[in-house]
Protein backbone atom coordinates (compact mmCIF):
# COMPACT_ATOMS: atom_id res chain seq x y z
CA UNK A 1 -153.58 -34.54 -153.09
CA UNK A 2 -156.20 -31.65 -152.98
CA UNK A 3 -155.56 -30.92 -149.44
CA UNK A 4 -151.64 -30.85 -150.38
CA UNK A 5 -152.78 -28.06 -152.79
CA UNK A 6 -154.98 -26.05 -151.27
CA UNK A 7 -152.36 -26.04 -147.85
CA UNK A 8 -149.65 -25.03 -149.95
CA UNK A 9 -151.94 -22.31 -151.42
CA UNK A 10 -152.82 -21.48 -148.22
CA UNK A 11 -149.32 -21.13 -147.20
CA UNK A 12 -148.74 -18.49 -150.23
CA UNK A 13 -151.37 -16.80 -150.02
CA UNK A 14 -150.20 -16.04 -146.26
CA UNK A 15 -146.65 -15.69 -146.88
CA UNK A 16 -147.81 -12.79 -150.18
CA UNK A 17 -150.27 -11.24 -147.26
CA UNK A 18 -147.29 -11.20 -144.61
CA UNK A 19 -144.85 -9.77 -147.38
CA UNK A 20 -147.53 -7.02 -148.13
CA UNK A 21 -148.08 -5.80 -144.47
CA UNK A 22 -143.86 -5.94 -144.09
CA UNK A 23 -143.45 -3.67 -146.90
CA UNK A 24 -146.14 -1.43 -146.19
CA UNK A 25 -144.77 -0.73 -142.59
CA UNK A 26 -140.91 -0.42 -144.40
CA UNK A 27 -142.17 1.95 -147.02
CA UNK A 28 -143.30 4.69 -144.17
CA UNK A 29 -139.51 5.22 -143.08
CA UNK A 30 -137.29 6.99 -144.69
CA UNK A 31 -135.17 4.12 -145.74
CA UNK A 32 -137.43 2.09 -147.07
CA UNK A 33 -138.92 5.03 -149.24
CA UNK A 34 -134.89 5.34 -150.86
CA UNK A 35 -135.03 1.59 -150.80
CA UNK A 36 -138.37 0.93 -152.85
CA UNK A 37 -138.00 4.53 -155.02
CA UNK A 38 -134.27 2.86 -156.05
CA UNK A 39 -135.84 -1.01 -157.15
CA UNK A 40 -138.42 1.08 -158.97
CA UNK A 41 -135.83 2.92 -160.84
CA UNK A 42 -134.08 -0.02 -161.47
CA UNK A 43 -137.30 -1.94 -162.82
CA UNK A 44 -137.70 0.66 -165.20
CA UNK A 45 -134.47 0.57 -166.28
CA UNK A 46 -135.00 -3.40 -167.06
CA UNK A 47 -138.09 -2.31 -168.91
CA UNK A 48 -137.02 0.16 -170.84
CA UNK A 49 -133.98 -2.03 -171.84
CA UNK A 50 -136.24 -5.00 -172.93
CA UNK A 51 -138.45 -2.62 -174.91
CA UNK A 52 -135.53 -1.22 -176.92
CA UNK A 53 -134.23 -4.83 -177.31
CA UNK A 54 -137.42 -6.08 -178.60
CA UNK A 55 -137.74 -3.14 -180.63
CA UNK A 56 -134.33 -3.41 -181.94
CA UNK A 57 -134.87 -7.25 -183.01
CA UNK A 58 -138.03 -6.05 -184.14
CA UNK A 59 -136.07 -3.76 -186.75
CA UNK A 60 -133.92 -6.56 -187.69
CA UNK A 61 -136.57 -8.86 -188.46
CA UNK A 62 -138.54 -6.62 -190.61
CA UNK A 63 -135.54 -6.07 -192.59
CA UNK A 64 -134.60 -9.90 -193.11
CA UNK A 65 -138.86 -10.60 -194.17
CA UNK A 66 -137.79 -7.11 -196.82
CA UNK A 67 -134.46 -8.34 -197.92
CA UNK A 68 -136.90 -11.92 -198.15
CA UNK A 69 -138.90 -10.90 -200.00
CA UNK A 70 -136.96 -8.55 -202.78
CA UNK A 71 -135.15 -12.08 -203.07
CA UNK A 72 -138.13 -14.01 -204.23
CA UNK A 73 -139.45 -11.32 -206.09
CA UNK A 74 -135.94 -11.36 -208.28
CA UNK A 75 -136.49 -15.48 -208.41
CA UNK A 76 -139.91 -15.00 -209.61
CA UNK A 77 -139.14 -12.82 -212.20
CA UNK A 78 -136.12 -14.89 -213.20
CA UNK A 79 -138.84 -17.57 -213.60
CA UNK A 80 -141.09 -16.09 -215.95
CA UNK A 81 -138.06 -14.79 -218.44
CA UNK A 82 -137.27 -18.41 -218.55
């Protein structure tokens, strides 16, 4: 079982160190620069859109907890009068 692990690790960790070296020697033509400068436009692009989504749900559930709490702060003063 260990040895299962520790050769499958070995096989990633080879396989990460290959993909490394590939991408290096890509990255020095001219291709590879427009290839790697687009995926890190596009990666942005995914991050920027999960920050304004998270920042958007963020909004909304700040105003439900408000809206929340004006409600039980209308019950609890509904409670005392009574």
């Amino acid at each position: 079982m260990a040895m299962s692990f520790f050769k499958a690790l070995g096989w990633v960790t080879l396989g990460t160190a290959i993909g490394f070296v590939v991408a290096h020697q890509v990255s020095r033509t001219e291709r590879g620069q427009q290839f790697f400068a687009e995926v890190d436009q596009k990666a942005k692009e995914f991050g920027n859109a999960v920050i304004e989504g998270y920042k958007a749900r963020e909004e909304e559930l700040r105003a439900a907890v408000a809206e929340a709490e004006e409600v039980i702060a209308d019950l609890a003063k509904r409670a005392k009068k009574s």
